[in-house]
C-alpha atoms as a PDB file:
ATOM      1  CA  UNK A   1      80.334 -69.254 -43.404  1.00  0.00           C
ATOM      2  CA  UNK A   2      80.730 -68.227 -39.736  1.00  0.00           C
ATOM      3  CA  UNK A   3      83.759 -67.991 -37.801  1.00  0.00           C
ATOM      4  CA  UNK A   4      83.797 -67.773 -34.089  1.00  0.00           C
ATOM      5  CA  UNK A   5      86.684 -67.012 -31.987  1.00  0.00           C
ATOM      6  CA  UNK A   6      86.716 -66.760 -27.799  1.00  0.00           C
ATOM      7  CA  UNK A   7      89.255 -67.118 -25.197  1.00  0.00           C
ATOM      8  CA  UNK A   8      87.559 -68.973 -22.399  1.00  0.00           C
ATOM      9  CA  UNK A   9      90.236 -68.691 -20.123  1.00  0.00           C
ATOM     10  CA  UNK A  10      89.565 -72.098 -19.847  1.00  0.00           C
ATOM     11  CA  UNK A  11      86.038 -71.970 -18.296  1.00  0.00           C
ATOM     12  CA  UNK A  12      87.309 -70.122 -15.107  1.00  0.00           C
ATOM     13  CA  UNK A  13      84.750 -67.117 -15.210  1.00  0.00           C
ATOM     14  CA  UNK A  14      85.644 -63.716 -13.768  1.00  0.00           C
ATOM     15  CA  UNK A  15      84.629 -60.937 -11.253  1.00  0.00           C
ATOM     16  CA  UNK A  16      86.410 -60.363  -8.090  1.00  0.00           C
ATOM     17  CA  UNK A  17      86.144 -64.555  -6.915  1.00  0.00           C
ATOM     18  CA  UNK A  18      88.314 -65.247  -9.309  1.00  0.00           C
ATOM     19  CA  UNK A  19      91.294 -63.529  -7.783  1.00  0.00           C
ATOM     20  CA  UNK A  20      90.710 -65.464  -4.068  1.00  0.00           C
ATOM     21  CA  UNK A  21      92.148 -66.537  -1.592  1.00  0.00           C
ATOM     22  CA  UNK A  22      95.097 -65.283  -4.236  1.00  0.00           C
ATOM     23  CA  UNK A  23      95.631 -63.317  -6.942  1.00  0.00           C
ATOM     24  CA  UNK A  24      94.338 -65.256  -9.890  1.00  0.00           C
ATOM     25  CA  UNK A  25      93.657 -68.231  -8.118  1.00  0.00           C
ATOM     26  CA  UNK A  26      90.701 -68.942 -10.200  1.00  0.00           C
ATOM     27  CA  UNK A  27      93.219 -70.432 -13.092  1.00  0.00           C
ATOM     28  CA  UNK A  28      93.243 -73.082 -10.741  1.00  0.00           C
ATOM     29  CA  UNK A  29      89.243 -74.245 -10.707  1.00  0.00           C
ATOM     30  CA  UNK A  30      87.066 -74.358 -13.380  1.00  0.00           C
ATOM     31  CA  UNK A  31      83.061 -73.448 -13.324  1.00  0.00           C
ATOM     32  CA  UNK A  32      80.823 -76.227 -15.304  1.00  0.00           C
ATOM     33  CA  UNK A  33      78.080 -73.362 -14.952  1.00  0.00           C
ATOM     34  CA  UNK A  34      80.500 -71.149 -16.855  1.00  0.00           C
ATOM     35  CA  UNK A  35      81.415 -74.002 -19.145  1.00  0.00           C
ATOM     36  CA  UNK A  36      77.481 -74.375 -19.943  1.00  0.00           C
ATOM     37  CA  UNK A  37      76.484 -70.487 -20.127  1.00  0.00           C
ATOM     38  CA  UNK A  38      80.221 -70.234 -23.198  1.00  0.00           C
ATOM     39  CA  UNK A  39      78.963 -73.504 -24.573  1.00  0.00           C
ATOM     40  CA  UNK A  40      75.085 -71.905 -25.288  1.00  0.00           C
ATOM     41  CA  UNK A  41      76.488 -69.020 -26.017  1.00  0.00           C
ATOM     42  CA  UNK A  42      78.174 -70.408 -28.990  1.00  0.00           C
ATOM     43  CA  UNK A  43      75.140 -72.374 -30.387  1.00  0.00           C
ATOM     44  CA  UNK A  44      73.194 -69.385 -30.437  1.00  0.00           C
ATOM     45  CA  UNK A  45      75.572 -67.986 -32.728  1.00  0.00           C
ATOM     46  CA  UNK A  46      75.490 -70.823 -34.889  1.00  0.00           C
ATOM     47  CA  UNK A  47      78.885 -71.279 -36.234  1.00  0.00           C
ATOM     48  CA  UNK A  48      80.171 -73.502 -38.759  1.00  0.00           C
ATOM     49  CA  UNK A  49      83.750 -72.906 -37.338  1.00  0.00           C
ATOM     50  CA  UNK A  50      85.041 -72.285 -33.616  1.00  0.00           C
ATOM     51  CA  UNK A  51      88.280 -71.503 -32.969  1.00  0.00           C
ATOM     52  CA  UNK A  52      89.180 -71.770 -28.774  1.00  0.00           C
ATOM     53  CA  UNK A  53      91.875 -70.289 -27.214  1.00  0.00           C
ATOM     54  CA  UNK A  54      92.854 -71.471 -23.519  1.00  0.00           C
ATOM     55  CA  UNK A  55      90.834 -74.286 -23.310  1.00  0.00           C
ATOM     56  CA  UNK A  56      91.460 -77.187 -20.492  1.00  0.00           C
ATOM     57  CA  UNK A  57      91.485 -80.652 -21.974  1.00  0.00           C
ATOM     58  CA  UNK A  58      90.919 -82.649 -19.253  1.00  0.00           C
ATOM     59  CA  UNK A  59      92.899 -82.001 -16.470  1.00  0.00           C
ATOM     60  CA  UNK A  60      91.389 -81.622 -12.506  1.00  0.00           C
ATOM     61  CA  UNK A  61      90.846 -78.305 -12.612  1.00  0.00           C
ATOM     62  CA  UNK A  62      88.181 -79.517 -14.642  1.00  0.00           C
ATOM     63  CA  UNK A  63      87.322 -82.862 -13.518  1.00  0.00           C
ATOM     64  CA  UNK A  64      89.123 -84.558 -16.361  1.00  0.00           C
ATOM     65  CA  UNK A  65      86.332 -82.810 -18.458  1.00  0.00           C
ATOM     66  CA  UNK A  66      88.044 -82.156 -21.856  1.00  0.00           C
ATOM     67  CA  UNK A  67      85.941 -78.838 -22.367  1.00  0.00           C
ATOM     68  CA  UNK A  68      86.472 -78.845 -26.380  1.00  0.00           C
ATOM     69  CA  UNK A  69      85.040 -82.546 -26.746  1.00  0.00           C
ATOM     70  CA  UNK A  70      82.154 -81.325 -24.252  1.00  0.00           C
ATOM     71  CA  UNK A  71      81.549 -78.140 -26.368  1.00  0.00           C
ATOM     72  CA  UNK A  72      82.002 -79.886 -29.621  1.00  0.00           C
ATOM     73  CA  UNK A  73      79.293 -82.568 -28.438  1.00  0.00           C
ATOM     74  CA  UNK A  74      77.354 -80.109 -27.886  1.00  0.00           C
ATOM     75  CA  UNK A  75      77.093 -78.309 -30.729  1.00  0.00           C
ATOM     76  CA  UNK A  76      77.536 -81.519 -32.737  1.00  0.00           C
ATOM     77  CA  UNK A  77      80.717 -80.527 -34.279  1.00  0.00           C
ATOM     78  CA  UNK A  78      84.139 -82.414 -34.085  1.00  0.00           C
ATOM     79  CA  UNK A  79      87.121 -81.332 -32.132  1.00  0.00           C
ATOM     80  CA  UNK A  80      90.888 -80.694 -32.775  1.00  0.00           C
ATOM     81  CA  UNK A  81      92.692 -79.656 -30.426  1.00  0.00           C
ATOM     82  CA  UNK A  82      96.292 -79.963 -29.016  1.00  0.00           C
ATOM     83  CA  UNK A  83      98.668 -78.676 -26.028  1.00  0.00           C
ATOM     84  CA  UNK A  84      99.836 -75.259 -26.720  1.00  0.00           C
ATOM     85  CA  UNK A  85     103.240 -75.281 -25.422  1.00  0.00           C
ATOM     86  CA  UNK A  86     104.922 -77.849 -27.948  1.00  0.00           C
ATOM     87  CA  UNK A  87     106.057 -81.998 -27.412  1.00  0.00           C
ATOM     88  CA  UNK A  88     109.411 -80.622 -26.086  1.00  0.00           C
ATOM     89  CA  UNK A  89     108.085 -77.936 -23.137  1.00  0.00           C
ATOM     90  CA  UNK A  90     108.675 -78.578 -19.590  1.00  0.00           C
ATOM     91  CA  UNK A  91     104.839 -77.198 -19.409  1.00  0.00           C
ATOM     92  CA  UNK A  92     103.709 -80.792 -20.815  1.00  0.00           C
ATOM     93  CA  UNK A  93     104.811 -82.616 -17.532  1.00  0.00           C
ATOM     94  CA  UNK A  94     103.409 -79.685 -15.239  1.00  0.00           C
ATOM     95  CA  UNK A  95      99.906 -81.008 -13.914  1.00  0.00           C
ATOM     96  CA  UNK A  96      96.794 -78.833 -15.100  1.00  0.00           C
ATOM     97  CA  UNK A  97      99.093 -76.554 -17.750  1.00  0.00           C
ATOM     98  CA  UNK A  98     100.074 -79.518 -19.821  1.00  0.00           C
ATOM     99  CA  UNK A  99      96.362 -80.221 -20.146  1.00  0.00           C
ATOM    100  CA  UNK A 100      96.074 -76.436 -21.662  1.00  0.00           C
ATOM    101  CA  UNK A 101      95.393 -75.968 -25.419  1.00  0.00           C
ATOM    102  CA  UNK A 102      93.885 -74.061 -28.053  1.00  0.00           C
ATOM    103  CA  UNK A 103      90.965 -75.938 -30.219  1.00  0.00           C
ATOM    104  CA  UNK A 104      88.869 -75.623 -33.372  1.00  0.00           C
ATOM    105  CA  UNK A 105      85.238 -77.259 -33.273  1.00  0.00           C
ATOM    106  CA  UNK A 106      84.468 -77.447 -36.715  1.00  0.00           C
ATOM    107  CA  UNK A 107      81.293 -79.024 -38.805  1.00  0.00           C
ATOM    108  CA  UNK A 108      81.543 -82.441 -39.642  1.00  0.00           C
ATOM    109  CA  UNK A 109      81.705 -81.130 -43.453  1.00  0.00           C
ATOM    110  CA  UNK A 110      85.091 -79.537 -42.162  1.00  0.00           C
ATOM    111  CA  UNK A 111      87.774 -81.505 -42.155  1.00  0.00           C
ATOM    112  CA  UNK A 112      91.966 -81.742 -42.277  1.00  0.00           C
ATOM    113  CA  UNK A 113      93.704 -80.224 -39.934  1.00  0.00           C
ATOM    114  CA  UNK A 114      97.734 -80.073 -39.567  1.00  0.00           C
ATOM    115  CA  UNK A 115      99.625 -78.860 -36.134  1.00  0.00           C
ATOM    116  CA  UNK A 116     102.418 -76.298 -36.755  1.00  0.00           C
ATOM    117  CA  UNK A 117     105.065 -74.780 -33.698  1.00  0.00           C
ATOM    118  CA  UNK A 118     106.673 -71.377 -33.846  1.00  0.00           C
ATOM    119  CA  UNK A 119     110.181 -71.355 -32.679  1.00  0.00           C
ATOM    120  CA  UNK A 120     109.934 -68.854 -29.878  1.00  0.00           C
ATOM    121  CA  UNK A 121     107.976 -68.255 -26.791  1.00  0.00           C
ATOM    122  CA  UNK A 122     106.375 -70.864 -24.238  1.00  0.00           C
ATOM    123  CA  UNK A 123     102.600 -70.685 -26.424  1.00  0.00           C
ATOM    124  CA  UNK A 124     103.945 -72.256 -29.938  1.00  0.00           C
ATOM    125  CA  UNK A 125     101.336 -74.190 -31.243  1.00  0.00           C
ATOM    126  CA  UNK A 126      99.280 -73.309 -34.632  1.00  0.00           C
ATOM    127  CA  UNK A 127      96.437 -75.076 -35.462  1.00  0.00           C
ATOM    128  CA  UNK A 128      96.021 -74.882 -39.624  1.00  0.00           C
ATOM    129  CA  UNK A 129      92.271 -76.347 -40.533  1.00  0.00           C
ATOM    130  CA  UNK A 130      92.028 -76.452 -44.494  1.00  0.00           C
ATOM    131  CA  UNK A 131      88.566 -76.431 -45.581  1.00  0.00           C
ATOM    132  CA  UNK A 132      87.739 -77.069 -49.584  1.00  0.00           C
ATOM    133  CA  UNK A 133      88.143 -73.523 -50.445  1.00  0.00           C
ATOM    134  CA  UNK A 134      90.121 -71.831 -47.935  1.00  0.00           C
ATOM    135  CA  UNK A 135      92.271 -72.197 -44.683  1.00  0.00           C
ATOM    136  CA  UNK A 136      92.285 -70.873 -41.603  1.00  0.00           C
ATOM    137  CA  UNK A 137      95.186 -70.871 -38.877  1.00  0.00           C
ATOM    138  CA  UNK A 138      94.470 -70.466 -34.924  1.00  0.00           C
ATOM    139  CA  UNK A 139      97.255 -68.692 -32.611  1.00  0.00           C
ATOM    140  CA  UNK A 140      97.768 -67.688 -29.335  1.00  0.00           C
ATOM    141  CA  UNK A 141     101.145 -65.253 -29.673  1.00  0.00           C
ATOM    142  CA  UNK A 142     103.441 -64.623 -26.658  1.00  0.00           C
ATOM    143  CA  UNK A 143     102.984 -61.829 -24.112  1.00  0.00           C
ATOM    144  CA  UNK A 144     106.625 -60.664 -24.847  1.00  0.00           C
ATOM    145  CA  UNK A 145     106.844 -58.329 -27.765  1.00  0.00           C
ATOM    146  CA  UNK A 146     110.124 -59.539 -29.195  1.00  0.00           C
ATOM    147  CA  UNK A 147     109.040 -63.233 -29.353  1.00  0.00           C
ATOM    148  CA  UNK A 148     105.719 -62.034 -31.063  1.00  0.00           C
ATOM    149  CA  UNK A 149     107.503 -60.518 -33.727  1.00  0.00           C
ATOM    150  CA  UNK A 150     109.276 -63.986 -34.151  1.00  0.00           C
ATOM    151  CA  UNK A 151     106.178 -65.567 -34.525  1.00  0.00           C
ATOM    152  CA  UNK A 152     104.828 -62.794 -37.146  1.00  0.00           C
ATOM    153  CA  UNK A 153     107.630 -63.608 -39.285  1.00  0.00           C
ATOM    154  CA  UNK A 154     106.315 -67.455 -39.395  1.00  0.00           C
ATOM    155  CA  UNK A 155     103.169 -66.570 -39.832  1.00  0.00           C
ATOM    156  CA  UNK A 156     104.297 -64.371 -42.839  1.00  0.00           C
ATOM    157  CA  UNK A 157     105.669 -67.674 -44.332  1.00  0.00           C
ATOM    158  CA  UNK A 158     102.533 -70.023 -43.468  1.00  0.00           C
ATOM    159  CA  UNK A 159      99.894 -67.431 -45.205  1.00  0.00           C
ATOM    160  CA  UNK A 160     102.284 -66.678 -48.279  1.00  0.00           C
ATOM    161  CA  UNK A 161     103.227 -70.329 -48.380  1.00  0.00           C
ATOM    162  CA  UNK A 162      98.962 -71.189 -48.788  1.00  0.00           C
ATOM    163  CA  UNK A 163      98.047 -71.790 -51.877  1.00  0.00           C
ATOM    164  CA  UNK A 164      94.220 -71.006 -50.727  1.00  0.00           C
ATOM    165  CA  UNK A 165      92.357 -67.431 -49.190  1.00  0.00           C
ATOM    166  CA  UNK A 166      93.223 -67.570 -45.662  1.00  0.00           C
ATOM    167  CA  UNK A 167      92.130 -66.506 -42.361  1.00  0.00           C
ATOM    168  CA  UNK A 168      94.191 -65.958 -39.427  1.00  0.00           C
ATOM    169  CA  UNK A 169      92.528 -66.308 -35.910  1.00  0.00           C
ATOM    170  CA  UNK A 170      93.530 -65.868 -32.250  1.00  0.00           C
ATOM    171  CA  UNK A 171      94.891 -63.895 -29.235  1.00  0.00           C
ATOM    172  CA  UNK A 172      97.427 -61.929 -30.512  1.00  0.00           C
ATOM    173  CA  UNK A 173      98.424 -60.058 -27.402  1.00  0.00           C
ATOM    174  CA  UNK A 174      98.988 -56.550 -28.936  1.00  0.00           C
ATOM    175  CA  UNK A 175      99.140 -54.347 -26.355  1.00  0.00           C
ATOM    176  CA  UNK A 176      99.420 -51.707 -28.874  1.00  0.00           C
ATOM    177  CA  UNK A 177      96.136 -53.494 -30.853  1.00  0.00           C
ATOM    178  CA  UNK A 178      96.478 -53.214 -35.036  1.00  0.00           C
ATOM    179  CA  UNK A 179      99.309 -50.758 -34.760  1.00  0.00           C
ATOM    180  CA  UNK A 180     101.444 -53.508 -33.918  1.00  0.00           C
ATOM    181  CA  UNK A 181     100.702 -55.759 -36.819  1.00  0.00           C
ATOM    182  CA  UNK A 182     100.392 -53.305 -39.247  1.00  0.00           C
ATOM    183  CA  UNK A 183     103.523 -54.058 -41.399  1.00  0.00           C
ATOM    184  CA  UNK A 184     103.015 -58.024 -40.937  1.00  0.00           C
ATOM    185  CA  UNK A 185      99.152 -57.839 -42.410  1.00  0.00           C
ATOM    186  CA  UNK A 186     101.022 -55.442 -45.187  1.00  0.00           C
ATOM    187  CA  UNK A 187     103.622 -57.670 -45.904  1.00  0.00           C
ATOM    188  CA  UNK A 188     100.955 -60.860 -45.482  1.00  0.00           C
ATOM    189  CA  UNK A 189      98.566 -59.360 -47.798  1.00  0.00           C
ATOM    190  CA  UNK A 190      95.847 -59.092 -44.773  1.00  0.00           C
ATOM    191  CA  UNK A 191      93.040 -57.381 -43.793  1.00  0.00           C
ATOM    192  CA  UNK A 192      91.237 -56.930 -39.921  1.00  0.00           C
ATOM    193  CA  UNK A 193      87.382 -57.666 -40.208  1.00  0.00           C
ATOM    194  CA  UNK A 194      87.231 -55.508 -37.338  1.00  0.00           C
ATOM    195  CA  UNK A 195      87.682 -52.768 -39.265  1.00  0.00           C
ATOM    196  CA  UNK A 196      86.699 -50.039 -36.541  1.00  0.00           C
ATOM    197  CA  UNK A 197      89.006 -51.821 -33.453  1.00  0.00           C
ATOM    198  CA  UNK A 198      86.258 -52.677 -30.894  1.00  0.00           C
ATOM    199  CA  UNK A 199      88.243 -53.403 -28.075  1.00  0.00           C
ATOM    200  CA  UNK A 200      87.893 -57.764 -26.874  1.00  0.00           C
ATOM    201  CA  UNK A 201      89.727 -57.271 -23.477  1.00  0.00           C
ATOM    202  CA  UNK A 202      89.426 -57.242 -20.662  1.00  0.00           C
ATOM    203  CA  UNK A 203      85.800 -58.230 -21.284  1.00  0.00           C
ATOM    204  CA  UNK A 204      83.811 -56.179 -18.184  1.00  0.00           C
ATOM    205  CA  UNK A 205      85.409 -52.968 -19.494  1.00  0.00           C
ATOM    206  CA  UNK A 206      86.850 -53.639 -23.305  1.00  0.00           C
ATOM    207  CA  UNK A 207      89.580 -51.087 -23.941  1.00  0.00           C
ATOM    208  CA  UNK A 208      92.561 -53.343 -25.325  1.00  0.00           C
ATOM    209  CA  UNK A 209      91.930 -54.741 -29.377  1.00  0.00           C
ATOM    210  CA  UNK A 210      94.091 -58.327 -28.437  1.00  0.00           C
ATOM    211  CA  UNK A 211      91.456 -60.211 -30.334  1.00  0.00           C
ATOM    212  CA  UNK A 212      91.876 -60.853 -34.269  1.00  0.00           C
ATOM    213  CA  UNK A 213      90.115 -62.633 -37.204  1.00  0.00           C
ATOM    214  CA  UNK A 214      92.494 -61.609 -40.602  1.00  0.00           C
ATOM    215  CA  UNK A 215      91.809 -62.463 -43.814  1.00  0.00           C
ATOM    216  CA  UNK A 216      93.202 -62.675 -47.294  1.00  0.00           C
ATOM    217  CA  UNK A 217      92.844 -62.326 -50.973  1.00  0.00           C
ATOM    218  CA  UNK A 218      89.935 -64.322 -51.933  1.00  0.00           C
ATOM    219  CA  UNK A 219      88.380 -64.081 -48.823  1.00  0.00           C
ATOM    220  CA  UNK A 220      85.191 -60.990 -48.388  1.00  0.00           C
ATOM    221  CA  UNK A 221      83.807 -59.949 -44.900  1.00  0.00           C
ATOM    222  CA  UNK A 222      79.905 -60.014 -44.687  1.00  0.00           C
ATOM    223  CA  UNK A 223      79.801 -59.089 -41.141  1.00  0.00           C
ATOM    224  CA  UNK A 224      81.807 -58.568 -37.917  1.00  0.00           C
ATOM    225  CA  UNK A 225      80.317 -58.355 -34.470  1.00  0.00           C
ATOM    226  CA  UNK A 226      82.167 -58.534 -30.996  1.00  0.00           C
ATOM    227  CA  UNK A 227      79.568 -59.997 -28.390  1.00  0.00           C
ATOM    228  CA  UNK A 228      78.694 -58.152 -25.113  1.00  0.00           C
ATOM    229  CA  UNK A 229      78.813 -61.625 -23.068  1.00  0.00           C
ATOM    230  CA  UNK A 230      81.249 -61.904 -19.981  1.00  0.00           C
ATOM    231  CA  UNK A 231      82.015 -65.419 -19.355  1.00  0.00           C
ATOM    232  CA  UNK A 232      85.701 -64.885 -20.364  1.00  0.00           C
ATOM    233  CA  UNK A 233      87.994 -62.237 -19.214  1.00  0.00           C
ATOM    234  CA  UNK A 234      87.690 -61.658 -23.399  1.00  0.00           C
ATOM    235  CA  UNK A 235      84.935 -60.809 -25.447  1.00  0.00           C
ATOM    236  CA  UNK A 236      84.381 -63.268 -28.425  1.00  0.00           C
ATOM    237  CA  UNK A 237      84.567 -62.474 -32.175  1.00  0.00           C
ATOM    238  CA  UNK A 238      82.210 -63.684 -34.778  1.00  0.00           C
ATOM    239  CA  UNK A 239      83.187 -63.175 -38.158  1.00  0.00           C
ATOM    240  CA  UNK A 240      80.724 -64.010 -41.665  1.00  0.00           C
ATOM    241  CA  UNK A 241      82.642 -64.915 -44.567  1.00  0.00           C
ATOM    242  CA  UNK A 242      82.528 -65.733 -48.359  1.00  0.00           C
ATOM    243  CA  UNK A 243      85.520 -67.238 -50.529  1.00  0.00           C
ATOM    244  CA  UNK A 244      85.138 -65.398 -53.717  1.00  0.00           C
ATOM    245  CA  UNK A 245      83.840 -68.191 -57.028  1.00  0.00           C
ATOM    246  CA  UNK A 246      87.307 -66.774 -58.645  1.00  0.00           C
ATOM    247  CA  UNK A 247      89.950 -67.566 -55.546  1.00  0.00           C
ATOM    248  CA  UNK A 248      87.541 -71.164 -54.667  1.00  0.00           C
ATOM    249  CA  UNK A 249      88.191 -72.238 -58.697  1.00  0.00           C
ATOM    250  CA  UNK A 250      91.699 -71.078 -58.594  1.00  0.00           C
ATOM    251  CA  UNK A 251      92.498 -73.250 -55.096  1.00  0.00           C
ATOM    252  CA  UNK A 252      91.000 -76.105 -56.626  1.00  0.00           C
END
């Protein structure tokens, strides 16, 4: 199978327009252009899973285009998707952020997905997709370092709690890249398949490892390859996978 993983900075684009009249200004208008060049971009990958981070689901930044239902039509996969700051967030009656999100567009073979919330930080939400033989959780972690390591320790209890291989996907935010997560994948029982820490950020000069697909027992890396395309101010992640006969048999 094929994992994808991009943060589309919600179709924005980058380059020096996206910082005027104001300083990151751009967060405020979306590009359909841009939309179109990430959405190609991902079906010439051909995935089987896509996990989004920061992407708009229909607010008028976009034109009330939900960009994970126009991606997932696309690519004639399904979408789930949900706001990233929690039911209980002021953010979900701000206009434009309460329409922000993180999404997987999955194959219509794919299917059960469950919506968990860390209890620190403003970006709570975890997606959990369970597919026959494995699961896979989506994350955006908070820029603060001592609510990240809150969120780690949930994490810790989601992947030990699985009684399936998983994979862990999304923006981590580790300014320090690997180093930072090094005892949680320990203590997890996880692995990087970017095993030599190519840089994902900032995308038109990568020198930050923020980006991560993780894996588990039962789970073996065919191939790892972080794109060269600049749509995002990230670089996207695609990840080939097997579950192992032994882990699929045990699951079931």
């Amino acid at each position: 199978m094929r994992i994808l993983l991009y943060n589309i900075r919600y179709a924005t684009g980058t380059g020096p327009a996206f910082h005027l009249p104001l300083p990151g200004a751009g967060y405020l208008r979306s590009n359909r252009q841009v939309l179109t060049d990430i959405t190609q971009f991902v079906k010439s990958e051909d995935p089987d899973i896509v996990g989004l981070v920061e992407v708009d689901t229909g607010s008028i930044r976009t034109g009330m285009v939900n960009q994970a239902e126009f991606m997932a039509q696309e690519l004639g996969h399904y979408s789930i998707y949900e706001c990233k700051y929690g039911a209980e967030s002021i953010n979900t009656l701000v206009p434009i952020v309460r329409k922000q999100a993180n999404a997987f567009l999955a194959a219509p073979r794919v299917h059960g997905e469950r919506f968990h919330y860390f209890d620190t930080g403003i970006k709570r939400l975890i997606i959990e997709l369970e597919l026959e033989d494995a699961v896979i959780f989506l994350v955006h972690l908070s820029l603060k370092y001592r609510h990240r390591q809150a969120q780690l320790r949930t994490l810790h209890e989601l992947v030990r709690g699985s009684a399936k291989p998983v994979l862990l996907a999304g923006d981590f935010n580790t300014f320090w890249g690997d180093h930072e997560i090094y005892l949680f994948m320990q203590a997890a029982g996880l692995k990087s398949a970017n095993t030599a820490s190519l840089p994902s950020y900032p995308s038109h000069n990568p020198r930050r490892e923020l980006d991560f697909i993780l894996y588990g027992e039962g789970i073996e890396v065919t191939d790892f390859r972080v794109p060269a395309v600049r749509y995002s101010d990230h670089l996207p992640l695609v990840c080939d996978f097997e579950v192992r006969a032994r882990a699929a048999s045990a699951a079931a």
